[in-house]
C-alpha atoms as a PDB file:
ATOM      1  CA  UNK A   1       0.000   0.000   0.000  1.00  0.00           C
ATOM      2  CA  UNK A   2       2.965   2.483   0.476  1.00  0.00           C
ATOM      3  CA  UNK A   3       3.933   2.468  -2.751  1.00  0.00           C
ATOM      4  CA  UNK A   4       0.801   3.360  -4.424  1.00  0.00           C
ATOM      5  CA  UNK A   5       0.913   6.614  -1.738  1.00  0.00           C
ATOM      6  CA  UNK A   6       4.885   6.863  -2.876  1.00  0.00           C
ATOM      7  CA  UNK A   7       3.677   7.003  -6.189  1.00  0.00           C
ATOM      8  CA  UNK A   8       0.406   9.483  -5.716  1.00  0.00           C
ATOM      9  CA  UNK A   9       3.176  11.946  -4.081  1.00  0.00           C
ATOM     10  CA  UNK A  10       5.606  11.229  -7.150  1.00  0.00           C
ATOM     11  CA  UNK A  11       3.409  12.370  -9.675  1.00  0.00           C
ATOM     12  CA  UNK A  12       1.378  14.777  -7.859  1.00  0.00           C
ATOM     13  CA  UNK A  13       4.793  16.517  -7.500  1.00  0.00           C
ATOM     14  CA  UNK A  14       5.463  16.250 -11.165  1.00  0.00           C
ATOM     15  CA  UNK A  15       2.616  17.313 -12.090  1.00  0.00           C
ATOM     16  CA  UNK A  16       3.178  20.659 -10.253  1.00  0.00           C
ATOM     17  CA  UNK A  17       6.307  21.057 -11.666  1.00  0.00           C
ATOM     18  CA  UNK A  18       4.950  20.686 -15.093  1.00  0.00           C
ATOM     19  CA  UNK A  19       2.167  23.027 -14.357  1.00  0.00           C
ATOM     20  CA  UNK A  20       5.537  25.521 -13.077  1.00  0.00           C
ATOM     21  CA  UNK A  21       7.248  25.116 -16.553  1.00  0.00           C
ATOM     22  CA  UNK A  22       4.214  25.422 -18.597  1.00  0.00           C
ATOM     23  CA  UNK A  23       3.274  29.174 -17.186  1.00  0.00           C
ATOM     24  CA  UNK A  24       7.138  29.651 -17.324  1.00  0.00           C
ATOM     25  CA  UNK A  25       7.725  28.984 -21.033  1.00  0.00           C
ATOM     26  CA  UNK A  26       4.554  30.646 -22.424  1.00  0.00           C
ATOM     27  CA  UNK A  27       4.197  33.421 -20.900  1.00  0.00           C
ATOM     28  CA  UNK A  28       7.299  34.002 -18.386  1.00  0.00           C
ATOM     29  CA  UNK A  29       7.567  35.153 -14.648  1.00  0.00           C
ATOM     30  CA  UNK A  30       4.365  36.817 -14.681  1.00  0.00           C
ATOM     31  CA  UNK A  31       2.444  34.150 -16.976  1.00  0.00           C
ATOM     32  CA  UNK A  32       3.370  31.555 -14.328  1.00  0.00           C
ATOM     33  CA  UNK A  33       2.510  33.820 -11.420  1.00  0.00           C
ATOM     34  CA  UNK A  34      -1.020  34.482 -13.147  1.00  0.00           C
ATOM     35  CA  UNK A  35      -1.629  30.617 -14.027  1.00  0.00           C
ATOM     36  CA  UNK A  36      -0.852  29.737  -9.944  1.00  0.00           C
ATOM     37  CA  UNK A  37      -3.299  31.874  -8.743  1.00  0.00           C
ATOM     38  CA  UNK A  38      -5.930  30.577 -11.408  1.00  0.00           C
ATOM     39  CA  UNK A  39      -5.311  27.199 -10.152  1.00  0.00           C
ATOM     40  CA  UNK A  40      -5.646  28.107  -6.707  1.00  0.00           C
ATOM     41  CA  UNK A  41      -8.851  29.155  -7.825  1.00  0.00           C
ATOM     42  CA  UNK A  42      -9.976  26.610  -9.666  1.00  0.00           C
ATOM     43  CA  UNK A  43      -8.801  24.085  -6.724  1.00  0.00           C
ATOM     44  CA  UNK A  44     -10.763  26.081  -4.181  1.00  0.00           C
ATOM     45  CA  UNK A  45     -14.026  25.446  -6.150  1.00  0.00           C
ATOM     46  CA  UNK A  46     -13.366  21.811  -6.802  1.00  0.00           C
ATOM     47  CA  UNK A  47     -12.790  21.215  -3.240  1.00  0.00           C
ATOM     48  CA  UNK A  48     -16.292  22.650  -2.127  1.00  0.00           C
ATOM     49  CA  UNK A  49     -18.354  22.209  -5.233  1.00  0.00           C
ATOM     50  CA  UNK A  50     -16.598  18.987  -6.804  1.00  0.00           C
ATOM     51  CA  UNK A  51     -19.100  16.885  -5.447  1.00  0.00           C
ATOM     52  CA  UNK A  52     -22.313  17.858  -6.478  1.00  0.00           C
ATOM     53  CA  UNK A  53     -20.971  18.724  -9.845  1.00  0.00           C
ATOM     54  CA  UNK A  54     -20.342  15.112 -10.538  1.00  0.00           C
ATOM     55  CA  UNK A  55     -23.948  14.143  -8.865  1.00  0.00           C
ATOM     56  CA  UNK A  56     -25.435  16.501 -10.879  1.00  0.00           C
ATOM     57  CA  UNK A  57     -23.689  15.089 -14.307  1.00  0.00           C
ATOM     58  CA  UNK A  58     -24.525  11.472 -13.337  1.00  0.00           C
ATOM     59  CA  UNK A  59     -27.637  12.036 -13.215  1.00  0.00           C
ATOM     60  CA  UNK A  60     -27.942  10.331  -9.704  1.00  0.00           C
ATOM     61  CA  UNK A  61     -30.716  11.253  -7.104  1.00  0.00           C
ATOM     62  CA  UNK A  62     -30.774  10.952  -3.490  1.00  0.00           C
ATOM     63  CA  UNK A  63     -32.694   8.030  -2.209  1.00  0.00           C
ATOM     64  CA  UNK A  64     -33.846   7.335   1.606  1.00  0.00           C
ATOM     65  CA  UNK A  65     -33.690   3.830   3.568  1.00  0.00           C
ATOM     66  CA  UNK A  66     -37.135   3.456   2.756  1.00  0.00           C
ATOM     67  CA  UNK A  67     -36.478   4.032  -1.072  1.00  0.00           C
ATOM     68  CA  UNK A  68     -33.790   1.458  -1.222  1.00  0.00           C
ATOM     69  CA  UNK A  69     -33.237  -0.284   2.061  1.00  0.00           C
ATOM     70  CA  UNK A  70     -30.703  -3.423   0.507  1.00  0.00           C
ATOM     71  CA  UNK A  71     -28.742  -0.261  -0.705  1.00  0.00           C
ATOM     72  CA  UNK A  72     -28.869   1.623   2.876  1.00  0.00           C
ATOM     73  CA  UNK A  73     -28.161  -1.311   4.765  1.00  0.00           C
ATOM     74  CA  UNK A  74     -24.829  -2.434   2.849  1.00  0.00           C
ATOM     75  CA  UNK A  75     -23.691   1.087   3.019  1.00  0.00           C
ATOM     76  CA  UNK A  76     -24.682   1.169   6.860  1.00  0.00           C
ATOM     77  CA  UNK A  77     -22.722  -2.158   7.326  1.00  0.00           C
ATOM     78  CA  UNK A  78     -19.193  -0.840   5.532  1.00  0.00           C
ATOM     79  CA  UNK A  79     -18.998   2.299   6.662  1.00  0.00           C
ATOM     80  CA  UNK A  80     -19.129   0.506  10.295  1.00  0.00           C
ATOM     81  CA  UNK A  81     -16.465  -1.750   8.743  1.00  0.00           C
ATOM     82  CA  UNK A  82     -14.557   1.099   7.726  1.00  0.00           C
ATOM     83  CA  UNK A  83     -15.252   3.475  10.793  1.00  0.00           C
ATOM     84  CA  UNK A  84     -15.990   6.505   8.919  1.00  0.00           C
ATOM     85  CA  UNK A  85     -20.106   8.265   8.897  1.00  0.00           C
ATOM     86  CA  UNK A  86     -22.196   6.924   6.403  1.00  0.00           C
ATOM     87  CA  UNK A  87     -22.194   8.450   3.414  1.00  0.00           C
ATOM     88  CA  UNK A  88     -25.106   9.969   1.289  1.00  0.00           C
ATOM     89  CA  UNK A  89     -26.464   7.194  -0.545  1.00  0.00           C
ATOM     90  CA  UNK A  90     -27.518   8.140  -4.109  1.00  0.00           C
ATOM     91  CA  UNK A  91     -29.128   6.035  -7.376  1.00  0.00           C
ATOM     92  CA  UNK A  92     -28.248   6.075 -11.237  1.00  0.00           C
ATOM     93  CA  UNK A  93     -31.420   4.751 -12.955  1.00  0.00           C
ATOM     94  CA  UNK A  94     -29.068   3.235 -15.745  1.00  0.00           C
ATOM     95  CA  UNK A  95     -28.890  -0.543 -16.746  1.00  0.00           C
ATOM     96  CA  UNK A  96     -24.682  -0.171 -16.996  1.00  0.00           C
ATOM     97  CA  UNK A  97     -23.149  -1.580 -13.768  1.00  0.00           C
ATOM     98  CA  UNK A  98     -20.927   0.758 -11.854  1.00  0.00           C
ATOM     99  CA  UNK A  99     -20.510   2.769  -8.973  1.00  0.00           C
ATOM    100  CA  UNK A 100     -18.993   5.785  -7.570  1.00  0.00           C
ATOM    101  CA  UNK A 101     -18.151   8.136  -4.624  1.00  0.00           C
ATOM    102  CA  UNK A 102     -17.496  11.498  -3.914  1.00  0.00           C
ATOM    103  CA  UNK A 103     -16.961  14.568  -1.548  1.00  0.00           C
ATOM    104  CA  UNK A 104     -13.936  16.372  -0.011  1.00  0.00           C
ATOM    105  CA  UNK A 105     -13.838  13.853   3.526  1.00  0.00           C
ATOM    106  CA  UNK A 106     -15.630  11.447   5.071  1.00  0.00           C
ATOM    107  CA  UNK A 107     -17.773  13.701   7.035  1.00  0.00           C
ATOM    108  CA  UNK A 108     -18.917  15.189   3.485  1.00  0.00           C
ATOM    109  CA  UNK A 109     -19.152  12.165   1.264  1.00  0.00           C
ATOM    110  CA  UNK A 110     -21.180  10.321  -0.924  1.00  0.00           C
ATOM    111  CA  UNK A 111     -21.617   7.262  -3.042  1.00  0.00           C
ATOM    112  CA  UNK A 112     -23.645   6.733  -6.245  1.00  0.00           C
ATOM    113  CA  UNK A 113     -24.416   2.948  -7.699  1.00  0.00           C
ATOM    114  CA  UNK A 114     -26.291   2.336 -10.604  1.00  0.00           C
ATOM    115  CA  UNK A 115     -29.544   0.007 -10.753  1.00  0.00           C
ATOM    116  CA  UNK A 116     -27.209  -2.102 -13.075  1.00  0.00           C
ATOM    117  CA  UNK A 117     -25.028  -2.900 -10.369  1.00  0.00           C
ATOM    118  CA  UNK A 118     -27.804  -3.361  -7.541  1.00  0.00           C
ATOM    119  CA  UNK A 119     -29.657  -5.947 -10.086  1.00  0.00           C
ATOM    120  CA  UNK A 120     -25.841  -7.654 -11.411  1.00  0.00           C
ATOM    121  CA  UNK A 121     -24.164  -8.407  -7.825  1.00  0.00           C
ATOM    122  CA  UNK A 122     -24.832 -10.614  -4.679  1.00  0.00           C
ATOM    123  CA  UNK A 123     -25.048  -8.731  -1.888  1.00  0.00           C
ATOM    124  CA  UNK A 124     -21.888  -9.779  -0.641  1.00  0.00           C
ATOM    125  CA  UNK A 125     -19.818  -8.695  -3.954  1.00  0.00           C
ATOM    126  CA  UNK A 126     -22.131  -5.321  -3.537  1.00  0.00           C
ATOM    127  CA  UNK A 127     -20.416  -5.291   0.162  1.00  0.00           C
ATOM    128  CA  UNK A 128     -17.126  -5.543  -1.685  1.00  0.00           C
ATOM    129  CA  UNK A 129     -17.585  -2.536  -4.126  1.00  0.00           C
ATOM    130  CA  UNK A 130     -18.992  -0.610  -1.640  1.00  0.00           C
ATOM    131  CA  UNK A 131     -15.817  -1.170   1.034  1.00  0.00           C
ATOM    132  CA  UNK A 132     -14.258  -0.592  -2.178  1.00  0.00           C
ATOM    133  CA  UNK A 133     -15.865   3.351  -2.776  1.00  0.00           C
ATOM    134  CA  UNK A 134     -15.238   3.997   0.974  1.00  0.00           C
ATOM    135  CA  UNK A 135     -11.412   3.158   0.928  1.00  0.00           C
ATOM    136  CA  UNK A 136     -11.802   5.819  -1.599  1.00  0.00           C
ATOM    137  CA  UNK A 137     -13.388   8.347   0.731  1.00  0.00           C
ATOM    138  CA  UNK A 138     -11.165   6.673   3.533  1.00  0.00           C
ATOM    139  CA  UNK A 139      -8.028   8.061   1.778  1.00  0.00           C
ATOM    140  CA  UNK A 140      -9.317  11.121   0.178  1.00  0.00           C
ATOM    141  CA  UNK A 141      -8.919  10.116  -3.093  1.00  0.00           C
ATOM    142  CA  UNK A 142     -12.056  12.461  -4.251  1.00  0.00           C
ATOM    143  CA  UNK A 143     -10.268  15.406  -3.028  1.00  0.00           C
ATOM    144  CA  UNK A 144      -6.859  13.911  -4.624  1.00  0.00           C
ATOM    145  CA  UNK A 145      -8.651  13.252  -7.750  1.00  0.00           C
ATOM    146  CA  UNK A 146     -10.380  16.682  -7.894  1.00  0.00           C
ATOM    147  CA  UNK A 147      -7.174  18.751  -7.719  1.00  0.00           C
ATOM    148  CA  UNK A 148      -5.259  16.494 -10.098  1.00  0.00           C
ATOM    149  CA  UNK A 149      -8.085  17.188 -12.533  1.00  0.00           C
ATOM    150  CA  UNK A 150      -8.015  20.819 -11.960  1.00  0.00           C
ATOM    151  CA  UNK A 151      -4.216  21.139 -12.339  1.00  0.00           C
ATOM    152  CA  UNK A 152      -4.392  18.863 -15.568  1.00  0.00           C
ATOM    153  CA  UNK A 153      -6.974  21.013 -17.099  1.00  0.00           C
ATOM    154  CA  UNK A 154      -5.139  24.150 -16.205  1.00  0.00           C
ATOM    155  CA  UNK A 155      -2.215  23.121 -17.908  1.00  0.00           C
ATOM    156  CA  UNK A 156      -4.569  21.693 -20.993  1.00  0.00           C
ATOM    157  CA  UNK A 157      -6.429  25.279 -20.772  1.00  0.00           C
ATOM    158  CA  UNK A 158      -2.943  27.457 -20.760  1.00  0.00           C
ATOM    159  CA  UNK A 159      -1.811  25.200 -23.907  1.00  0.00           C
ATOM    160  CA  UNK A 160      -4.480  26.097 -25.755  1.00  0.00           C
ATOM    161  CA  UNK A 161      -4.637  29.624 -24.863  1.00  0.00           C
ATOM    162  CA  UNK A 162      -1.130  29.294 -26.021  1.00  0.00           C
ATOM    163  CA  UNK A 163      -2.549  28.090 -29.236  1.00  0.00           C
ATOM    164  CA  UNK A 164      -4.385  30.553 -30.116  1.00  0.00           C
ATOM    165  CA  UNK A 165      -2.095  33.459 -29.370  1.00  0.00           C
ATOM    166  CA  UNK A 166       0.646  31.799 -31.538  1.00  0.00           C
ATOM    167  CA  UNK A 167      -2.134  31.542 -34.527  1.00  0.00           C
ATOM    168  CA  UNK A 168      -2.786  35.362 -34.110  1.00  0.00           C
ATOM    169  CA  UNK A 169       1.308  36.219 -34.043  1.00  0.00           C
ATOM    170  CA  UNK A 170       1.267  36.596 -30.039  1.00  0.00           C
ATOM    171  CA  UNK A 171       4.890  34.821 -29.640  1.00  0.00           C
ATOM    172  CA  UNK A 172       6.112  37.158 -32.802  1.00  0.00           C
ATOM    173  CA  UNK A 173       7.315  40.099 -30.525  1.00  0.00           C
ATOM    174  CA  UNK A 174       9.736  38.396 -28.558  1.00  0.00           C
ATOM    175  CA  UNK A 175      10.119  41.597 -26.205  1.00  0.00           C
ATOM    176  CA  UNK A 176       6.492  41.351 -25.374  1.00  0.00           C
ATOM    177  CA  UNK A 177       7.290  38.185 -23.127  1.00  0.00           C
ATOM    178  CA  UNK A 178      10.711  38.430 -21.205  1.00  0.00           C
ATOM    179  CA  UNK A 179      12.087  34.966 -21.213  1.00  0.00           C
ATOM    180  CA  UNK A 180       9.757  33.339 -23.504  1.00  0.00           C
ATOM    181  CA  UNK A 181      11.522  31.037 -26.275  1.00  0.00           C
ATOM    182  CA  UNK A 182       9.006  31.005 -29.278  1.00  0.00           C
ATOM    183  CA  UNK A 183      10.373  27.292 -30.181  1.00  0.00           C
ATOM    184  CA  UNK A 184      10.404  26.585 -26.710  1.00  0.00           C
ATOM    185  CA  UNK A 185       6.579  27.810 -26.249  1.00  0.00           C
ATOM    186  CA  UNK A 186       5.485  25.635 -29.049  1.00  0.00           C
ATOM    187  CA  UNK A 187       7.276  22.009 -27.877  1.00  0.00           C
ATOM    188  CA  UNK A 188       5.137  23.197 -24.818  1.00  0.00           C
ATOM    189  CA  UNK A 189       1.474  23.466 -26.184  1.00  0.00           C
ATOM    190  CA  UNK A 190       2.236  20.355 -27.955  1.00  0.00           C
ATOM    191  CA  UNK A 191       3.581  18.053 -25.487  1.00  0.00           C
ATOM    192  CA  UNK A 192       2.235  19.986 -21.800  1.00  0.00           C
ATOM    193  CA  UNK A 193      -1.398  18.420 -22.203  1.00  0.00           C
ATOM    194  CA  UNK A 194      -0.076  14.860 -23.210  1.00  0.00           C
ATOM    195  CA  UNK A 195       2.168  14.844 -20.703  1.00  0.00           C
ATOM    196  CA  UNK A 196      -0.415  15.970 -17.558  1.00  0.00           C
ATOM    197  CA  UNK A 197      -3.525  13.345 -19.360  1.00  0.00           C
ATOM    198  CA  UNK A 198      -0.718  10.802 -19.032  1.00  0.00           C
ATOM    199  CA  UNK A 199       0.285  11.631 -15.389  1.00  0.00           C
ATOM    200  CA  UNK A 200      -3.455  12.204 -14.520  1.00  0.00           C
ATOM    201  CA  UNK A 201      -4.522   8.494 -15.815  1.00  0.00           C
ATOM    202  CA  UNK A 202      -1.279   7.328 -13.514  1.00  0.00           C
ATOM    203  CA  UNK A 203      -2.370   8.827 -11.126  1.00  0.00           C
ATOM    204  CA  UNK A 204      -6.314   7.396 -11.088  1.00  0.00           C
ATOM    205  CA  UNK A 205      -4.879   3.938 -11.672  1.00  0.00           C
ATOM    206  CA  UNK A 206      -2.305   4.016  -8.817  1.00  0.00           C
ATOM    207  CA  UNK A 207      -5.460   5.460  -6.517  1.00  0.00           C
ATOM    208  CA  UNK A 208      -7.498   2.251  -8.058  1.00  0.00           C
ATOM    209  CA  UNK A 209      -5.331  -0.267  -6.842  1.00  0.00           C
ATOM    210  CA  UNK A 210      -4.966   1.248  -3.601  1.00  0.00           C
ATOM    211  CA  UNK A 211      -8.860   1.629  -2.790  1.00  0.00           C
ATOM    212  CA  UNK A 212      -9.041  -2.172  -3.976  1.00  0.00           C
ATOM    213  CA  UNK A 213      -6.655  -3.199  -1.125  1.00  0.00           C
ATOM    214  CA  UNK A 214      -8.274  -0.920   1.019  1.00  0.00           C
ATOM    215  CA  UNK A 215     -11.909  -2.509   0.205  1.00  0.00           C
ATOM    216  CA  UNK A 216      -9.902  -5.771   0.584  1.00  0.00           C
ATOM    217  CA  UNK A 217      -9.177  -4.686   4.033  1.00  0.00           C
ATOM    218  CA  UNK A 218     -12.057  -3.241   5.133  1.00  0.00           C
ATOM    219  CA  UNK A 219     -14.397  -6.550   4.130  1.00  0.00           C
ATOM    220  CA  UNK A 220     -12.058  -8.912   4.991  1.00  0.00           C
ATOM    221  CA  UNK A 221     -13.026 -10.490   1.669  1.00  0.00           C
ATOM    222  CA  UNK A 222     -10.773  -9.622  -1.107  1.00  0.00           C
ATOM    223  CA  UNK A 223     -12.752 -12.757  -3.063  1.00  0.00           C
ATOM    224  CA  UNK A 224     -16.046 -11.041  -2.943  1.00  0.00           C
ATOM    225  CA  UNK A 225     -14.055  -7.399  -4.226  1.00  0.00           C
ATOM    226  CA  UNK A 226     -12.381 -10.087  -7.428  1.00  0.00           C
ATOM    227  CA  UNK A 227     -15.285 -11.742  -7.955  1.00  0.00           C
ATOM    228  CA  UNK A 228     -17.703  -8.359  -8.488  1.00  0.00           C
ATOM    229  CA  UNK A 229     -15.040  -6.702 -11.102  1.00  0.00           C
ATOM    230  CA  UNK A 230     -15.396  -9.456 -13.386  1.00  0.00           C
ATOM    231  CA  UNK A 231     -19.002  -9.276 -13.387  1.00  0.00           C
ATOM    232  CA  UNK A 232     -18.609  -5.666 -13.819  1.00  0.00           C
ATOM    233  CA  UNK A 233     -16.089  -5.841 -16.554  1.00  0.00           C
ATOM    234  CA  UNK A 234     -18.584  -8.082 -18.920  1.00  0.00           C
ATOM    235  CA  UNK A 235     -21.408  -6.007 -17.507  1.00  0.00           C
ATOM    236  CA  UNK A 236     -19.896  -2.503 -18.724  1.00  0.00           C
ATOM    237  CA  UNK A 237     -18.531  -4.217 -21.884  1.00  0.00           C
ATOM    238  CA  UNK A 238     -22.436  -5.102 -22.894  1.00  0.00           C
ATOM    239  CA  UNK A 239     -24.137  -2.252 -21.302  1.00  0.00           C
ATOM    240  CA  UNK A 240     -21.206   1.043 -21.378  1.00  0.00           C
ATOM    241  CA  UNK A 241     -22.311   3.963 -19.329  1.00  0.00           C
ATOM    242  CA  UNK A 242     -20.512   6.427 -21.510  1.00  0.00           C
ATOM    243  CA  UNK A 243     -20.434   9.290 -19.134  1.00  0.00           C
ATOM    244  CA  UNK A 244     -19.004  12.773 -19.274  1.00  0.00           C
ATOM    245  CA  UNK A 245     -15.347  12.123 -19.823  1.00  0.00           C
ATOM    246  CA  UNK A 246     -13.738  14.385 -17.371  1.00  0.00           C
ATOM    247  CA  UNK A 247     -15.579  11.809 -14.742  1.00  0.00           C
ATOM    248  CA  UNK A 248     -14.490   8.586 -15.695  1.00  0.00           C
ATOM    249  CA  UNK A 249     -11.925   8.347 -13.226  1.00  0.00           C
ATOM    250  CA  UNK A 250     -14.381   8.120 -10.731  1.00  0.00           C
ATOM    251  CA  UNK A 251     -16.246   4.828 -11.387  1.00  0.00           C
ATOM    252  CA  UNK A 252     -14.773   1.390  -9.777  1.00  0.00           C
ATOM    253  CA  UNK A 253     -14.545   0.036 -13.217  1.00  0.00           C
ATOM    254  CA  UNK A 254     -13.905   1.969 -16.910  1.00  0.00           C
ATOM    255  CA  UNK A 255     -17.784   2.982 -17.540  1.00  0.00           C
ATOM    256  CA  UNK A 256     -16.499   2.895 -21.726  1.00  0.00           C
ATOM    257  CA  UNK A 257     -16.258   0.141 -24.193  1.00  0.00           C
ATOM    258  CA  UNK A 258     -12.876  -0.039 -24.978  1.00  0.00           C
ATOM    259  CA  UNK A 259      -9.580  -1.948 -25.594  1.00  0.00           C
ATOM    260  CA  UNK A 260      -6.003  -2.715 -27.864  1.00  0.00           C
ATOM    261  CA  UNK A 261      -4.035   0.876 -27.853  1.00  0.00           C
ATOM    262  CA  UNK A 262      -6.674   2.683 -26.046  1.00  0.00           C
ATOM    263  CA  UNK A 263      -5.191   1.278 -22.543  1.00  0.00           C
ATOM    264  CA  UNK A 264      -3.351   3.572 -22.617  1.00  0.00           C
ATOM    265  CA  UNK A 265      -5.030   6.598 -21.857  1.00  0.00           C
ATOM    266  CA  UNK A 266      -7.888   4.639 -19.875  1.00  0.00           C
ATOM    267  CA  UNK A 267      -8.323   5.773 -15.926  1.00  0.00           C
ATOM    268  CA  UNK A 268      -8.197   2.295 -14.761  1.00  0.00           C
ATOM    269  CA  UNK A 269      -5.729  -0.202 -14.326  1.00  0.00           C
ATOM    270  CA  UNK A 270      -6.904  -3.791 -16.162  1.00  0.00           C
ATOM    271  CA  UNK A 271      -9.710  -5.721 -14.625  1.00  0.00           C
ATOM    272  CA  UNK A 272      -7.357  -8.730 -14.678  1.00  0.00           C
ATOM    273  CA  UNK A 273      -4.408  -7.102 -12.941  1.00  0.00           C
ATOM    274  CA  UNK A 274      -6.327  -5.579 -10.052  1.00  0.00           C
ATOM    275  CA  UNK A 275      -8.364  -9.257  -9.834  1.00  0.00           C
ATOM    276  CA  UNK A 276      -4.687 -11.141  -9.471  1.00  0.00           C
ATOM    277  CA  UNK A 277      -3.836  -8.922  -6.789  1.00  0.00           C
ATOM    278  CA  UNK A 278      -7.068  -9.068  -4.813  1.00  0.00           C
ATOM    279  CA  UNK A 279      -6.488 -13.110  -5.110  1.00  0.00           C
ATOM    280  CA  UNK A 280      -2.979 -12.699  -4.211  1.00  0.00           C
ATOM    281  CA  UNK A 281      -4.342 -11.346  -0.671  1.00  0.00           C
ATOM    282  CA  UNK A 282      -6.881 -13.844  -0.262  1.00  0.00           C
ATOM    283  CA  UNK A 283      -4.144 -16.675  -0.413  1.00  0.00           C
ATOM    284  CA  UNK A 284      -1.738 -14.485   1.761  1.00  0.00           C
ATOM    285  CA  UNK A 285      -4.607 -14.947   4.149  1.00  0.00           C
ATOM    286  CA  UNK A 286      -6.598 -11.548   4.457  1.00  0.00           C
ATOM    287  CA  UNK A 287     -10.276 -12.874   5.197  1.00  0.00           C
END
């Protein structure tokens, strides 16, 4: 588990310093100065309104014990397990299997689970993606997840900006920008938003793996966790959710059809991979 947190830190770190040499080389000192404080912006508004941004785009609605009380129980029985509050318990009416959760802490959080998923798994592989969500909110991974987006898309943002100004001859006066390297500024808007979608994804994955051991933990039943991602693997692969892109990374399990070279830039690491592992800690003996 310590290396998936060595890695978070490792790329969260590079990320930054990407984000540093992106303001630097298009638009100098002051370009850089001006792109910090619009992140700072931008990350104060995911960490209060991140939440119910993604409920809203999901489409999920708030449902009481009485509305779904299989759901409500579960949820009551992990988050004991886990020893964090309840969270808000929400619905997607959609036939695709997959879950999600969300919010800045525990205190604040909530999880969303499609009627795919409630009809596809037993309850006790529902017990296992549910642990699974509140390792999530367990290690702040929403909040993680929110500012990595926020940085990404500030770089992605600045590129394009970039883009633009270079079109209209912005990067032609080279006194205009003290510092700036015209050749320089154009390696950047090309390979800057690559670069952060490719430490983003690394990021989601290495946050994946580490909720699964968590889940693992918290159940005592890595087996149940395995078990319900290959069900939800075939499920999403006949039934895709096809959200909003930018939340992907959410879900326990890629809500897109997809395979071959696309991997690559996919927010999850491969249903098989995370399966071995989760069996690999059920014959270590975690029960």
């Amino acid at each position: 588990m310590g290396g998936n947190f060595f890695r978070t830190a490792l790329l969260l770190t590079a990320l930054t310093i990407l984000f540093v040499l992106v303001g630097r080389a298009l638009a100098g000192t002051q370009g850089m100065i001006w792109a910090f404080v619009l992140a700072m912006g931008m990350n104060f508004f995911s960490y209060w309104f991140s939440d119910k941004i993604a409920l809203a785009t999901s489409g999920a609605h708030e449902v009481s014990p009485q509305d779904e009380p299989r759901l409500y129980q579960i949820a009551d029985e992990v988050a004991r397990m886990a020893a964090v509050p309840r969270p808000r318990v929400y619905v997607i009416e959609s036939d695709s299997p997959n879950a999600f959760a969300t919010g800045r802490n525990p205190e604040h959080a909530a999880i969303a689970a499609t009627r795919g998923i409630m009809n596809l798994l037993t309850d006790r592989e529902l017990v296992g993606v549910l642990a699974h969500e509140m390792g999530h909110v367990r290690n702040r991974d929403t909040l993680t997840m929110a500012i990595v987006a926020t940085v990404a898309g500030a770089i992605t943002m600045l590129a394009h900006m970039a883009q633009w100004a270079m079109m209209f001859g912005g990067y032609g006066r080279g006194d205009d920008r003290e510092g700036v390297n015209p050749i320089v500024a154009l390696l950047t808007i090309i390979v800057a938003p690559l670069a952060a979608t490719l430490i983003q994804l690394a990021i989601s994955r290495a946050r994946e793996y580490e909720a699964d051991a968590s889940g693992a933990h918290i159940s005592h039943d890595p087996l149940a966790l395995a078990s319900a991602l290959e069900k939800l693997e075939r499920g999403t692969e006949v039934r895709p959710l096809n959200p909003n892109p930018s939340m992907a990374h959410l879900y326990i399990v890629n809500p897109f059809r997809g395979g071959g070279w696309t991997t690559l830039f996919q927010t999850h690491p491969p249903i098989p991979d995370r399966v071995a592992r989760l069996r690999a800690m059920a014959a270590q003996g975690l029960r």
